[in-house]
Protein backbone atom coordinates (compact mmCIF):
# COMPACT_ATOMS: atom_id res chain seq x y z
CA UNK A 1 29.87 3.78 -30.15
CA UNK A 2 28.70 4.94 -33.52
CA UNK A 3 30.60 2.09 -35.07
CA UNK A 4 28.76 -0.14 -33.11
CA UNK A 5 25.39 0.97 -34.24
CA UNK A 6 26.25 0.91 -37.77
CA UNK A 7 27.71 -2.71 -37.33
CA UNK A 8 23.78 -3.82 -35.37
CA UNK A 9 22.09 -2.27 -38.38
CA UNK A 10 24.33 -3.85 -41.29
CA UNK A 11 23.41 -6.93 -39.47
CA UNK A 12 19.79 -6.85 -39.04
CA UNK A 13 19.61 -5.37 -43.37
CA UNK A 14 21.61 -8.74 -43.79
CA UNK A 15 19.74 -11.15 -42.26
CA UNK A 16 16.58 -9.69 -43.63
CA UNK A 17 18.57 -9.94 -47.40
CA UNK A 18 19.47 -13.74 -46.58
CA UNK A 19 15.89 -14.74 -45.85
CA UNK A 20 14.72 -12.85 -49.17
CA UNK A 21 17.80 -14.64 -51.22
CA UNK A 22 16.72 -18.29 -48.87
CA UNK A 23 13.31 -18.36 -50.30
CA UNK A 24 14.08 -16.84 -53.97
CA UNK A 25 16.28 -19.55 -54.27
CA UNK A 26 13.87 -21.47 -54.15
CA UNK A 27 11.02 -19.62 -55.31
CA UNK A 28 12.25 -16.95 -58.27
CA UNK A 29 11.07 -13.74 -58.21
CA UNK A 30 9.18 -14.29 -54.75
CA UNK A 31 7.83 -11.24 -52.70
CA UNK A 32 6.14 -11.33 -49.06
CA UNK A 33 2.58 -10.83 -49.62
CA UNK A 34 1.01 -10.75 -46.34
CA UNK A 35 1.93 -11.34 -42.30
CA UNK A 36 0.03 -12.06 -39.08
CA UNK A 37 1.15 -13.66 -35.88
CA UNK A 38 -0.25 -16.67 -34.12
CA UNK A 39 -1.10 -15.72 -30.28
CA UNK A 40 -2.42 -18.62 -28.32
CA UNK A 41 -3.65 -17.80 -24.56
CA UNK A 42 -2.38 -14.53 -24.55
CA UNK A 43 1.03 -15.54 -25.42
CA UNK A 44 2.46 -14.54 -28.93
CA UNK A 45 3.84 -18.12 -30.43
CA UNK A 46 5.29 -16.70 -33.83
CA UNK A 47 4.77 -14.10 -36.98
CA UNK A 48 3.81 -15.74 -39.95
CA UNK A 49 4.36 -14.73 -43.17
CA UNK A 50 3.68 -15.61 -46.52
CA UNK A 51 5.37 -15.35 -50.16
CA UNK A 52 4.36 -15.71 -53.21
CA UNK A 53 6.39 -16.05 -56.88
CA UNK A 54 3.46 -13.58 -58.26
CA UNK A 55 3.28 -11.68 -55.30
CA UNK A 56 -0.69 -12.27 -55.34
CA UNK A 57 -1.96 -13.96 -51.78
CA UNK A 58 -2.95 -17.22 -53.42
CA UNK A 59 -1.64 -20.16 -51.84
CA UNK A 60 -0.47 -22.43 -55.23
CA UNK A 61 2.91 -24.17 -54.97
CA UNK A 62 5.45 -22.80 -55.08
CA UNK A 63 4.89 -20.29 -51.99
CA UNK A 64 7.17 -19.95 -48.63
CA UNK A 65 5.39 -19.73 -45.29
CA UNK A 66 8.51 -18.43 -42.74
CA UNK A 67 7.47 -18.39 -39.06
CA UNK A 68 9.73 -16.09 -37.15
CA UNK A 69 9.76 -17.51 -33.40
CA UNK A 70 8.53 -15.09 -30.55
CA UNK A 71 9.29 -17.93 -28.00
CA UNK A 72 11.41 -20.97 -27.36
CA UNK A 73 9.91 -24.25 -28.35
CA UNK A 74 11.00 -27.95 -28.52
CA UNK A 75 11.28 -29.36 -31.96
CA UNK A 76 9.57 -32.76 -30.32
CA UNK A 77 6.42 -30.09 -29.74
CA UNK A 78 6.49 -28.35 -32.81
CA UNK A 79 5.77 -32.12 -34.79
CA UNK A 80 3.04 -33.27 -32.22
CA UNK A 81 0.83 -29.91 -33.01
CA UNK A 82 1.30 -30.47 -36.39
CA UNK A 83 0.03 -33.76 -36.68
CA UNK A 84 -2.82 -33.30 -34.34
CA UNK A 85 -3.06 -29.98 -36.98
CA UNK A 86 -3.57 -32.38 -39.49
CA UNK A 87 -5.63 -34.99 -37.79
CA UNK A 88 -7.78 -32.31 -36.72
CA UNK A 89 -8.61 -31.41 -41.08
CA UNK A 90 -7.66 -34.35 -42.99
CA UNK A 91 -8.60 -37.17 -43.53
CA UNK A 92 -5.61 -39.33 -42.91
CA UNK A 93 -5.29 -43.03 -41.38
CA UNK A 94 -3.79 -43.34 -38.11
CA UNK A 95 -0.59 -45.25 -40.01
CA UNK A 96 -0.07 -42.36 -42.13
CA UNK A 97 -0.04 -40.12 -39.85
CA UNK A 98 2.13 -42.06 -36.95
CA UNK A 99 4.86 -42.02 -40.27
CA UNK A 100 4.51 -38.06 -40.78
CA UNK A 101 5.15 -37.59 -37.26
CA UNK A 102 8.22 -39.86 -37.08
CA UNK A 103 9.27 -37.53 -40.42
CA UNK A 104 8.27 -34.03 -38.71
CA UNK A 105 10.44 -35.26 -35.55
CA UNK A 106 13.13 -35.80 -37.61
CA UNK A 107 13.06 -32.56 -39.25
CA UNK A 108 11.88 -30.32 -36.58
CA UNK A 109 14.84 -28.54 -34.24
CA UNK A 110 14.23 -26.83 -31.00
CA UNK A 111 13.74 -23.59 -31.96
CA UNK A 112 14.39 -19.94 -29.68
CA UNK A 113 13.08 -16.86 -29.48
CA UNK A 114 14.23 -15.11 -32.57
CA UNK A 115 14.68 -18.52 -34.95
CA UNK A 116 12.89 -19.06 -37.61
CA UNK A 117 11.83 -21.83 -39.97
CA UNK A 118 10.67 -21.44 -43.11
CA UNK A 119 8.45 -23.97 -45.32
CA UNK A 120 8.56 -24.08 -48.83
CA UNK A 121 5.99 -25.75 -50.91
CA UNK A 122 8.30 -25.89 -53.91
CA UNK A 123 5.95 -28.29 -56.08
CA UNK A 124 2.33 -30.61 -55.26
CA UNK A 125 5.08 -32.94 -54.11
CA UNK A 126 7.70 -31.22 -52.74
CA UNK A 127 7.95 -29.24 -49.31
CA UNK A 128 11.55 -28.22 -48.02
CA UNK A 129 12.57 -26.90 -44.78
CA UNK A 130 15.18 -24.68 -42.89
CA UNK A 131 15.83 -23.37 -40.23
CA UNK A 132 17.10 -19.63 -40.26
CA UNK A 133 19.80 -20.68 -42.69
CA UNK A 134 20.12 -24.22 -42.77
CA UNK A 135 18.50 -27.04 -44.99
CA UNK A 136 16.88 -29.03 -42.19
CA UNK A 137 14.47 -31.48 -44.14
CA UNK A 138 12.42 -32.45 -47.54
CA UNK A 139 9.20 -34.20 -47.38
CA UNK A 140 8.27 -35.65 -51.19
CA UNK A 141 4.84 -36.51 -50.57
CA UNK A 142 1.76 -34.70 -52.61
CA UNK A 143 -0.22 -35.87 -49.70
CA UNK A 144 1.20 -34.46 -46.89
CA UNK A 145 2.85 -31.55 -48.55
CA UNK A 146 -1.47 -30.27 -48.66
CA UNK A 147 -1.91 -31.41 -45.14
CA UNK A 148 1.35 -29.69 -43.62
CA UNK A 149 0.43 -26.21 -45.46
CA UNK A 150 -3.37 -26.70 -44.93
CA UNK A 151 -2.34 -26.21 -40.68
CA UNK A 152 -2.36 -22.19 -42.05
CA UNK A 153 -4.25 -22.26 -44.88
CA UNK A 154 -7.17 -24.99 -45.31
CA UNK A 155 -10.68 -24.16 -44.51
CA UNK A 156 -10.83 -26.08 -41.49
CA UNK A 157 -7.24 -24.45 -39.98
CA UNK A 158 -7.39 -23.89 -35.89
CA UNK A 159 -6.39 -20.33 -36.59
CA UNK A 160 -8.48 -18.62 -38.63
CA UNK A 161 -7.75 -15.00 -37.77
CA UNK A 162 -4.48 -16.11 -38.75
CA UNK A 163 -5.68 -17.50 -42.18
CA UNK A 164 -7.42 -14.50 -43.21
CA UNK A 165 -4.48 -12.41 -42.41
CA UNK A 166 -2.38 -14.26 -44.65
CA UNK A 167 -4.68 -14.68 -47.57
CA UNK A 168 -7.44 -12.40 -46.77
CA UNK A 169 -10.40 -14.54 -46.97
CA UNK A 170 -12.93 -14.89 -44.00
């Protein structure tokens, strides 16, 4: 029985190490700078959090946001509250929009309680995607690379409790 503990907790210290060595890949020297989670009717949806290559909470490509799923949720739904995310802030034709959708469907799994999928705004035109440990998607678009992350982190976000907890501004 002891054996078996020791094998849960080399597990959960690995899986924390692969997300760390996931986003420094991508972002060198990167450190988690802040956390919150998103509840929405009483119901926790996910814990957000946030890294940083200067471990400052500034929100300047590159940076990783990696929401760590506290429910199941259909990929289909994940990419229609993100474009009515970004409807809601920016100012983006109905075309445009209808296009980033089609992408985010594309890119966007089904996701269960305990996944998690991590955005990283690698560049002004560059966002990449995975889920827990698999490249699901790029997006190459300055554009909507500012809209996606602005969902957390623009002025006009849905959720912002959530904002300030990540970047500490009210």
């Amino acid at each position: 029985m002891h054996n078996f503990y020791r094998l849960i907790v080399m597990l959960l210290m690995s899986t924390q190490v692969y997300a760390t060595t996931l986003i420094e890949a991508e972002i060198p020297n990167a450190q988690m700078v802040a956390s919150g989670r998103l509840t929405v009717f009483l119901f926790d949806v996910y814990d957000a959090s946030l890294y940083t290559a200067n471990g400052k909470r500034q929100v300047v490509p590159p940076y990783a946001l990696k929401l760590a799923y506290l429910r199941d949720i259909k990929g289909e739904k994940i990419a229609d509250q993100s474009t009515e995310e970004i409807r809601n802030q920016a100012q983006v034709d109905e075309v445009t929009l209808a296009d980033w959708h089609s992408q985010m469907r594309n890119i966007f799994p089904n996701v269960k309680k305990g996944d998690n999928i991590t955005g990283i705004y690698k560049s002004p035109n560059e966002c990449v995607f995975y889920k827990n440990d698999s490249h699901i998607g790029q997006i190459n678009n300055k554009q909507f690379c500012a809209a996606f992350f602005n969902i957390w982190f623009g002025e006009n976000t849905s959720q912002p409790s959530l904002r300030n907890q990540l970047i500490g501004q009210k």
